[in-house]
N, C-alpha and C. Protein backbone atom coordinates (compact mmCIF):
# COMPACT_ATOMS: atom_id res chain seq x y z
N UNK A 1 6.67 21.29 7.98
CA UNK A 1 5.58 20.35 7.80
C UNK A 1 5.61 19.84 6.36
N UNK A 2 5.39 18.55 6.18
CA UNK A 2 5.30 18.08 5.04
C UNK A 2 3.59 17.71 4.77
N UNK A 3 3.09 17.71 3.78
CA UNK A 3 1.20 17.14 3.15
C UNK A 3 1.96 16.59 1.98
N UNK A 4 0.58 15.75 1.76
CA UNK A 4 1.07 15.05 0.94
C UNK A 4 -0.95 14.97 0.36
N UNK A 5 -1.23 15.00 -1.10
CA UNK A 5 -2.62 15.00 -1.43
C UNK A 5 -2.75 13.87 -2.02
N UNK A 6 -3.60 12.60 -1.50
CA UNK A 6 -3.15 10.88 -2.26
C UNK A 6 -4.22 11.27 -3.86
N UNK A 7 -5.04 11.99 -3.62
CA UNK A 7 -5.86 11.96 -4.81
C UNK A 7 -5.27 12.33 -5.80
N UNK A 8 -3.91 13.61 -5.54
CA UNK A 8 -3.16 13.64 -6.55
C UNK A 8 -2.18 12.73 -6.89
N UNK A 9 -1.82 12.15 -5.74
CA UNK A 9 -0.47 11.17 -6.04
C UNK A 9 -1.18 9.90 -6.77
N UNK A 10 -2.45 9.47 -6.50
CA UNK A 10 -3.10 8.81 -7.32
C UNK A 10 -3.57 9.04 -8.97
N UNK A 11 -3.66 9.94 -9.01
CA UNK A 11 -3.94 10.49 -10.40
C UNK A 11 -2.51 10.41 -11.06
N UNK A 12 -1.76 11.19 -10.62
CA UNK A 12 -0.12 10.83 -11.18
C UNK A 12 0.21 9.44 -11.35
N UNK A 13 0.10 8.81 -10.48
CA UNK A 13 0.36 7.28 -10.62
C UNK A 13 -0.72 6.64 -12.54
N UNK A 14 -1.91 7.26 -12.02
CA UNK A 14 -2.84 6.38 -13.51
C UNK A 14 -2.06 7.17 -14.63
N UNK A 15 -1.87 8.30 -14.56
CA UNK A 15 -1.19 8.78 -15.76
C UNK A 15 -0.08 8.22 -16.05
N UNK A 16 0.96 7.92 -15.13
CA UNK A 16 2.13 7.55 -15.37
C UNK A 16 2.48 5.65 -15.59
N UNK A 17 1.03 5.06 -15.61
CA UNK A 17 0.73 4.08 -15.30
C UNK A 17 2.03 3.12 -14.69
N UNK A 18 1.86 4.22 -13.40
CA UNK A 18 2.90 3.20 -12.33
C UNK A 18 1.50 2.43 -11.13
N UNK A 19 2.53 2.12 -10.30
CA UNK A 19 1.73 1.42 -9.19
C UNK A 19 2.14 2.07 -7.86
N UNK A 20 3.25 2.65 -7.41
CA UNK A 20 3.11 3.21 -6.37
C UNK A 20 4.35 4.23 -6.58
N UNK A 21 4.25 4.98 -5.66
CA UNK A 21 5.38 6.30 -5.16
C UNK A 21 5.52 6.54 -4.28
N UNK A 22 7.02 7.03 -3.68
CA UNK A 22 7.19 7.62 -2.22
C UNK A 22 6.69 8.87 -2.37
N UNK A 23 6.20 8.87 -1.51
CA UNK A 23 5.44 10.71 -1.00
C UNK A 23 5.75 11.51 -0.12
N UNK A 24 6.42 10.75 0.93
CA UNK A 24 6.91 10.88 1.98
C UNK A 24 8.29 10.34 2.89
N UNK A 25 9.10 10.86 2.90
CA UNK A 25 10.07 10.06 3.68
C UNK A 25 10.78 11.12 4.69
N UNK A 26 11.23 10.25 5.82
CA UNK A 26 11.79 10.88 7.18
C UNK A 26 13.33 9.73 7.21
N UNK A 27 13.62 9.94 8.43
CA UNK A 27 14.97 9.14 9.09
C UNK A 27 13.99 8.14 9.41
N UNK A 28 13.22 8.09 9.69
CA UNK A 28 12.25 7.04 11.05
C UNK A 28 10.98 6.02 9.76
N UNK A 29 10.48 6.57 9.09
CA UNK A 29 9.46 6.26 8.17
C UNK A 29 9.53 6.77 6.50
N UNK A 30 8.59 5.89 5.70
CA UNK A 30 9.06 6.42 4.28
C UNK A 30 7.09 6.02 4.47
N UNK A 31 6.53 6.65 3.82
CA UNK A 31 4.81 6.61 2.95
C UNK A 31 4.92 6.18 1.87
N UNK A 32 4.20 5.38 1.05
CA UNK A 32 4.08 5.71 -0.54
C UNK A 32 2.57 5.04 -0.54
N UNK A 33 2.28 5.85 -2.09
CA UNK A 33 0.51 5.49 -2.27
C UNK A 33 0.86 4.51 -3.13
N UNK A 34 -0.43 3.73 -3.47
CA UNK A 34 -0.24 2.41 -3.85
C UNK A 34 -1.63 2.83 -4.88
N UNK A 35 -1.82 2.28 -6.45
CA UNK A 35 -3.32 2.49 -6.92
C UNK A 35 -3.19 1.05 -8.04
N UNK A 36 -4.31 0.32 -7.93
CA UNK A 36 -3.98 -0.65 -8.65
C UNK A 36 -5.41 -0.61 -9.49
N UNK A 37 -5.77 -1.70 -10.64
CA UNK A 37 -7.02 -1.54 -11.43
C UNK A 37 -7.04 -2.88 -11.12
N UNK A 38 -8.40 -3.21 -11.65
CA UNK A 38 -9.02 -4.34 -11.92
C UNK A 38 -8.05 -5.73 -12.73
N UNK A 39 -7.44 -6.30 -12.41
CA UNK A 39 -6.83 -7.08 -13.06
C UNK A 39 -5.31 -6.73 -13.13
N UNK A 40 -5.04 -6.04 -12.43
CA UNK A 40 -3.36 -5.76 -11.92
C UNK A 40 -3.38 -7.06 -10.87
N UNK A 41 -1.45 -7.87 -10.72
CA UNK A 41 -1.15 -8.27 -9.68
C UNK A 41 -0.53 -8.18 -8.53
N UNK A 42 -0.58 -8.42 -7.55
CA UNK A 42 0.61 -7.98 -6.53
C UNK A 42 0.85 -9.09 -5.94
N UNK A 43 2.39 -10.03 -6.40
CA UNK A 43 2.69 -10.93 -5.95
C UNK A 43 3.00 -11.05 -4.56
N UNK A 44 2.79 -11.93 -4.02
CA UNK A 44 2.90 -13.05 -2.73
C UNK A 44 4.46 -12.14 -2.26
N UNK A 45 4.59 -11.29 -1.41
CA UNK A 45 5.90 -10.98 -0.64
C UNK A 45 5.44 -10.20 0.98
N UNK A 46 7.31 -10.29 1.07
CA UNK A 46 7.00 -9.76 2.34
C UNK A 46 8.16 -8.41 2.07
N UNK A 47 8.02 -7.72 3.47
CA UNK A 47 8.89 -6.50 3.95
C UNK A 47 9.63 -6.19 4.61
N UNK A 48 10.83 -6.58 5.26
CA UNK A 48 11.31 -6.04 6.22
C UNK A 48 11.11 -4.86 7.44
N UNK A 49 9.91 -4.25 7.08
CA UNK A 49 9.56 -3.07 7.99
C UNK A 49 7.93 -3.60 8.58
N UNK A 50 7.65 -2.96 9.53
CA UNK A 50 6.22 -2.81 9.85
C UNK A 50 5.66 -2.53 8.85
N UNK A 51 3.85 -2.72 8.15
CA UNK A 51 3.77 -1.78 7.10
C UNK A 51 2.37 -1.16 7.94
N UNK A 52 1.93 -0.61 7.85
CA UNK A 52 0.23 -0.25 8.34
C UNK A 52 -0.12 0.40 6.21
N UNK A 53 -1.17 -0.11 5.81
CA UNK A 53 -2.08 -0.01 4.91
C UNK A 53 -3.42 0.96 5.45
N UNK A 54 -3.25 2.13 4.85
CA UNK A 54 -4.73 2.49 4.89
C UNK A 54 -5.76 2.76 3.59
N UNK A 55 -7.01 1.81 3.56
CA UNK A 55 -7.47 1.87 2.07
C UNK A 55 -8.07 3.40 1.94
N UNK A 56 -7.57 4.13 0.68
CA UNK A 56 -8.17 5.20 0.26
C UNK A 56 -9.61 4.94 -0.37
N UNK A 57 -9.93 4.07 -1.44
CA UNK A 57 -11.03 4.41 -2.57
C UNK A 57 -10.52 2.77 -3.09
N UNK A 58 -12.10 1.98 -3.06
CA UNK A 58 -12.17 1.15 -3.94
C UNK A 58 -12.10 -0.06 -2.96
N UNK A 59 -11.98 -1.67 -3.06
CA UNK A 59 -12.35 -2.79 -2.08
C UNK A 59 -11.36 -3.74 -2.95
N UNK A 60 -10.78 -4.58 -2.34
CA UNK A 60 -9.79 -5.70 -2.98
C UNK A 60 -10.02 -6.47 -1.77
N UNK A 61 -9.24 -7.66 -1.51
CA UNK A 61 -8.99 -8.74 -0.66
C UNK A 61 -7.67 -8.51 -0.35
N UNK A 62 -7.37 -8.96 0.49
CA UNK A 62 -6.00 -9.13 0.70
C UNK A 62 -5.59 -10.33 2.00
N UNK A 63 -4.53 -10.84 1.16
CA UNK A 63 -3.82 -12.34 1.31
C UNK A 63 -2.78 -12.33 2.31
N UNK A 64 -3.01 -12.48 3.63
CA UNK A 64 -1.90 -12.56 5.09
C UNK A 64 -1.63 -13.78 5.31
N UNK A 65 -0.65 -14.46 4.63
CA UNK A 65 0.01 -16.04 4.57
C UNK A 65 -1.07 -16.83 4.79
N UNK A 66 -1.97 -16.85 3.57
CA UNK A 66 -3.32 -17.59 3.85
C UNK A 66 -4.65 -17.54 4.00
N UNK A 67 -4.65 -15.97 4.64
CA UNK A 67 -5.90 -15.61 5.57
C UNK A 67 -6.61 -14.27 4.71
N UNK A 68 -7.16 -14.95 4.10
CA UNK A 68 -7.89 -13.54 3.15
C UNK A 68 -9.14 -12.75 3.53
N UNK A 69 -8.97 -11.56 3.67
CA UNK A 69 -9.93 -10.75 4.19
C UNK A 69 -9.82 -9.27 3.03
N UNK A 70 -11.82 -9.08 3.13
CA UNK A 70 -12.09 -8.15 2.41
C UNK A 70 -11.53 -6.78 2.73
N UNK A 71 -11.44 -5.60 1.82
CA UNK A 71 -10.48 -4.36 2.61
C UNK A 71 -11.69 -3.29 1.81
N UNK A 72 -11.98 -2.43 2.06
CA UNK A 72 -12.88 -1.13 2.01
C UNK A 72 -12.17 -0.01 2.07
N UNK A 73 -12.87 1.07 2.02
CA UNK A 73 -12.28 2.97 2.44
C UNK A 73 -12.19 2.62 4.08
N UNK A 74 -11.16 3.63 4.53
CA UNK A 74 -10.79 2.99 6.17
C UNK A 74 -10.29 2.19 6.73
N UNK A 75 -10.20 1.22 5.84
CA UNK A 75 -9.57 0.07 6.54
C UNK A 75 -8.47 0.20 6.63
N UNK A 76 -7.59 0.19 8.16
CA UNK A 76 -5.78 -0.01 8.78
C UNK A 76 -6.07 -1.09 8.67
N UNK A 77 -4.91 -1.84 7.98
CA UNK A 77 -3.92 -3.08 8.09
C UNK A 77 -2.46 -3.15 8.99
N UNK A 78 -2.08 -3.55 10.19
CA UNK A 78 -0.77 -3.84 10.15
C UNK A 78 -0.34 -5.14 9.88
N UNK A 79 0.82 -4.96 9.29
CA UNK A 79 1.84 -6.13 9.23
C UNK A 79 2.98 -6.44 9.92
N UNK A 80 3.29 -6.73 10.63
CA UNK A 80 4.69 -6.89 11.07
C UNK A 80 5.81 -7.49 9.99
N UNK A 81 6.92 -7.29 10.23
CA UNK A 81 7.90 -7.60 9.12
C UNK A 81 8.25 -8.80 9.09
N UNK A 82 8.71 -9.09 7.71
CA UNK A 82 8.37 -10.62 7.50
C UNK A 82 7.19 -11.04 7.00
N UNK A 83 5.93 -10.76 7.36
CA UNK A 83 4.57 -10.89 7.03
C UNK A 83 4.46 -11.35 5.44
N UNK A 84 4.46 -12.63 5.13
CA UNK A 84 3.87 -12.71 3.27
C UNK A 84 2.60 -12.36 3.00
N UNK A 85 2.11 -11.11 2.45
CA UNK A 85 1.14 -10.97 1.80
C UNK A 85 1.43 -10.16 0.38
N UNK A 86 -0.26 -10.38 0.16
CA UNK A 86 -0.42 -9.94 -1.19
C UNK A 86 -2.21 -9.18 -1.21
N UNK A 87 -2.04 -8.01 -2.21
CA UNK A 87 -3.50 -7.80 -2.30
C UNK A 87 -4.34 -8.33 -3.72
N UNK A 88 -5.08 -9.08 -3.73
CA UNK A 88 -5.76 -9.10 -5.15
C UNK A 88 -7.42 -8.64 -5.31
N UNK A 89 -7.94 -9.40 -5.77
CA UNK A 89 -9.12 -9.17 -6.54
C UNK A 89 -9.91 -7.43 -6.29
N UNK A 90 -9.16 -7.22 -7.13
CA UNK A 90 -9.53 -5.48 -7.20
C UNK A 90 -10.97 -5.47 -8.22
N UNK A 91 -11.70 -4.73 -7.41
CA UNK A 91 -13.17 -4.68 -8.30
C UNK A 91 -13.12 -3.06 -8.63
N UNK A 92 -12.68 -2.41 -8.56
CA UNK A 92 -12.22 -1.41 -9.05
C UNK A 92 -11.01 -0.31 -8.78
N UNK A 93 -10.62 0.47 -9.39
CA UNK A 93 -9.51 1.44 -9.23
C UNK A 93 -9.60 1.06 -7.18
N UNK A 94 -7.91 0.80 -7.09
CA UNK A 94 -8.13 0.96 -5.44
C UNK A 94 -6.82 1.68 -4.65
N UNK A 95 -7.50 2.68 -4.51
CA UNK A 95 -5.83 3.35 -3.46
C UNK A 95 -5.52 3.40 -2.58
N UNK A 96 -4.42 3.64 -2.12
CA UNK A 96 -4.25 3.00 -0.40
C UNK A 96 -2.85 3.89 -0.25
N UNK A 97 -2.51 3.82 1.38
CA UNK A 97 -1.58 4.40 1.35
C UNK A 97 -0.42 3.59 2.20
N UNK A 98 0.29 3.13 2.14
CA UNK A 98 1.31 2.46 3.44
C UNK A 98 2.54 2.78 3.70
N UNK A 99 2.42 2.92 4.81
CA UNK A 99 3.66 3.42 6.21
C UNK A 99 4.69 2.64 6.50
N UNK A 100 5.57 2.55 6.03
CA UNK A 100 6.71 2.19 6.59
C UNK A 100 7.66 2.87 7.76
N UNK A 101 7.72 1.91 8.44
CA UNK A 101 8.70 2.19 9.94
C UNK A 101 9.51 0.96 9.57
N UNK A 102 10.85 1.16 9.91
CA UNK A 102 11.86 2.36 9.72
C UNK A 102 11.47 2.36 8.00
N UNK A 103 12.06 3.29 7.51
CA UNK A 103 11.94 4.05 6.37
C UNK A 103 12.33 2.59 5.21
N UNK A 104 11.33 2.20 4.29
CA UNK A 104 11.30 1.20 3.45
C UNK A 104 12.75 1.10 3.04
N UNK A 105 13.61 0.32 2.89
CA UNK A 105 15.18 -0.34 2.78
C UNK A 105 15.90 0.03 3.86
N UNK A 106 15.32 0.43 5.00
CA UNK A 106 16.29 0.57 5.88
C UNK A 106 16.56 -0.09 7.34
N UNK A 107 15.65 -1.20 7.44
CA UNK A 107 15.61 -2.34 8.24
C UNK A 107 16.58 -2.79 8.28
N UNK A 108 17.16 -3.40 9.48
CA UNK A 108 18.37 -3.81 9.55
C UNK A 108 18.01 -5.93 9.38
């Protein structure tokens, strides 16, 4: 069995002032947490994989080729691949976690 604790992988991330990490990876799927601040960007892209987003802590918007909708604690996102988005207007510290199927670079 693998766990994985996002509150720590989040805390590591502010210390290390990165933006995300793998936490998790299989043959089939790769995880990584995502923590951004108030005035960080995350440009306009897409993914080759499915992604599902789940928000940990904190509310941003987020941008689905156009279609912007508010995001909270709880909130699943899927994307299908290909999908251009982006998350912005972070009103505070916001963590999240997203799933990649097949395992992030390994889409054919």
């Amino acid at each position: 069995m693998d766990s994985l604790e996002v509150a720590d992988a989040a805390s590591q991330l502010a210390a290390d002032g990165a933006e995300s990490i793998e936490s998790l990876r299989g043959d089939s799927f790769s995880l990584e947490v995502m923590r951004f601040e108030p005035g960080d960007e995350d440009p306009m892209h897409a993914h080759g994989e499915d992604e599902i987003y789940q928000i940990t802590s904190g509310s941003a918007t987020i941008n689905v080729e156009g279609e912007h909708v508010g995001v909270e604690p709880g909130d699943v996102i899927h994307l299908e691949p290909g999908t251009e988005h982006q998350f912005r207007d972070f009103d505070d510290e916001v963590v999240m976690t997203v799933l990649y199927a097949p395992a992030k670079g390994n889409s054919n």
